[in-house]
Protein backbone atom coordinates (compact mmCIF):
# COMPACT_ATOMS: atom_id res chain seq x y z
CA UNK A 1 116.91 116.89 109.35
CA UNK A 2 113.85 117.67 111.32
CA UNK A 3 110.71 115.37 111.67
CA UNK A 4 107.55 114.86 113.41
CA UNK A 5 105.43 112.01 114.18
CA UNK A 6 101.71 112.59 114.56
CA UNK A 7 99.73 109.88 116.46
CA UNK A 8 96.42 110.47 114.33
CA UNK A 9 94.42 107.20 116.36
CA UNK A 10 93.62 105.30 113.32
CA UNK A 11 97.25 105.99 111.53
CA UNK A 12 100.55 107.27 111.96
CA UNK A 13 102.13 110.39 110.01
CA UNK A 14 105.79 110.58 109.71
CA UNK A 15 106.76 114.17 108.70
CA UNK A 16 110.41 114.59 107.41
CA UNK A 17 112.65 117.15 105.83
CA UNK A 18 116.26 117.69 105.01
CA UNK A 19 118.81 114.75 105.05
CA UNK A 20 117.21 111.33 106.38
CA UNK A 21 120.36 109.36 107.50
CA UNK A 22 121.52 106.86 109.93
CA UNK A 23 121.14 109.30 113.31
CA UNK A 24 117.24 110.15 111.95
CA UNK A 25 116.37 107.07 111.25
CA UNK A 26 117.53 105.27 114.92
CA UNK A 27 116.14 108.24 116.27
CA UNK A 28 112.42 108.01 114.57
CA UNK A 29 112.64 103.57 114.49
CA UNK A 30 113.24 104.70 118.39
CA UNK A 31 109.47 106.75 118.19
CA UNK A 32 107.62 105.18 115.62
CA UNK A 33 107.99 101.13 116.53
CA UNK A 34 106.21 101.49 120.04
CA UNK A 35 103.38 103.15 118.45
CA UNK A 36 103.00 100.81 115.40
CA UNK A 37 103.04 97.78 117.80
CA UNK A 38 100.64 99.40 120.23
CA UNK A 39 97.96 98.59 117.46
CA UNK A 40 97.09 97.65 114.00
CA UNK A 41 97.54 101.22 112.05
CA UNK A 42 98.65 103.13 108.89
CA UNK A 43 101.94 104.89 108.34
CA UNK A 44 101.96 107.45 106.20
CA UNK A 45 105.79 108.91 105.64
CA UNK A 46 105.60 112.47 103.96
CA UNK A 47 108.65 112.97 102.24
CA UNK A 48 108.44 116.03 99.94
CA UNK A 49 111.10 118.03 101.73
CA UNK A 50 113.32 114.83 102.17
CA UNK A 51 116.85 116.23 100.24
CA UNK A 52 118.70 112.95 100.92
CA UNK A 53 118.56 109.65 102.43
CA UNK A 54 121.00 106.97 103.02
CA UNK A 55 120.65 103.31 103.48
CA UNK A 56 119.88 103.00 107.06
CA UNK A 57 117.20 105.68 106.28
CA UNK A 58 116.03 103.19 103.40
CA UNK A 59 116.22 100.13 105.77
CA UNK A 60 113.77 101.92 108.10
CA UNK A 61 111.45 102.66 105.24
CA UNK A 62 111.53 99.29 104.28
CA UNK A 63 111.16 97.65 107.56
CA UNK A 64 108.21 99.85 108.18
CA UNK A 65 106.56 98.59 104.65
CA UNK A 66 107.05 94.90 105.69
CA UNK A 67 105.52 95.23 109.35
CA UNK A 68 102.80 96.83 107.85
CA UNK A 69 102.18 94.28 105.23
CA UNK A 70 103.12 91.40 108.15
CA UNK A 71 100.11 93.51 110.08
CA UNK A 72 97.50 93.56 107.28
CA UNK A 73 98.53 97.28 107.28
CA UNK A 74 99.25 100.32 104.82
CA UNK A 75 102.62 101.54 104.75
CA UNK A 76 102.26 105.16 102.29
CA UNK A 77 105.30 107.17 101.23
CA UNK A 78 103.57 110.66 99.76
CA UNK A 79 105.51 113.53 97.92
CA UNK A 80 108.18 111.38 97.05
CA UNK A 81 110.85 114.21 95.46
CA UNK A 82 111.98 113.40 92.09
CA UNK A 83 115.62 112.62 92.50
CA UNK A 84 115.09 110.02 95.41
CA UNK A 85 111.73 108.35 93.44
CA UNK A 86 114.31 106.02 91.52
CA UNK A 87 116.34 105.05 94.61
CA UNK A 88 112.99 103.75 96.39
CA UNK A 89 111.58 102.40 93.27
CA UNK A 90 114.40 100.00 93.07
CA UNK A 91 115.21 99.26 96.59
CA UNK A 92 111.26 97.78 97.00
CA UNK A 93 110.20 100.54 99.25
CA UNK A 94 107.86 102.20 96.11
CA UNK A 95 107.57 99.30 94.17
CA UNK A 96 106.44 101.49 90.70
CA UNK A 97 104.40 104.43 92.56
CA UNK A 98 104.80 107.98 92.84
């Protein structure tokens, strides 16, 4: 798994391939959390090269959503692949979307 999180002022990008599991996500909840509570901003996750995810990856995802929505905030999860879109969809994280 290899990811990258871009600062972009007004929101946050979350750039991740490969398999998002329990190490990733402590590792990038570690990263990201500072940054979202520095100020009121977007996360964006891109997740078209994501091959798997596990449930701590998950639990990140959906912490994320619900601090955004706690912060009057977006929370976006773009290029959702195909064989993880159901997982998401029922877990909250997607709630319907692509």
């Amino acid at each position: 798994m290899c990811f990258e999180i871009i600062d972009q002022q007004d929101r946050i990008a979350v750039i991740l391939s490969g398999a998002f599991g329990v190490k990733e996500a402590a590792s990038i909840r570690q990263q990201l959390f500072p940054l979202i509570h520095n100020g009121a901003v977007d996360v964006v996750f891109h997740l078209g090269a994501v091959t798997d995810i596990d449930s701590a990856a998950m639990g990140l995802l959906l912490a994320v959503k619900r601090i955004a929505l706690d912060r009057q905030t977006n929370a976006a999860f773009l290029d959702v692949p195909a064989a993880l879109r159901e997982r998401l969809q029922l877990s909250g994280i997607l709630q319907g979307s692509a």
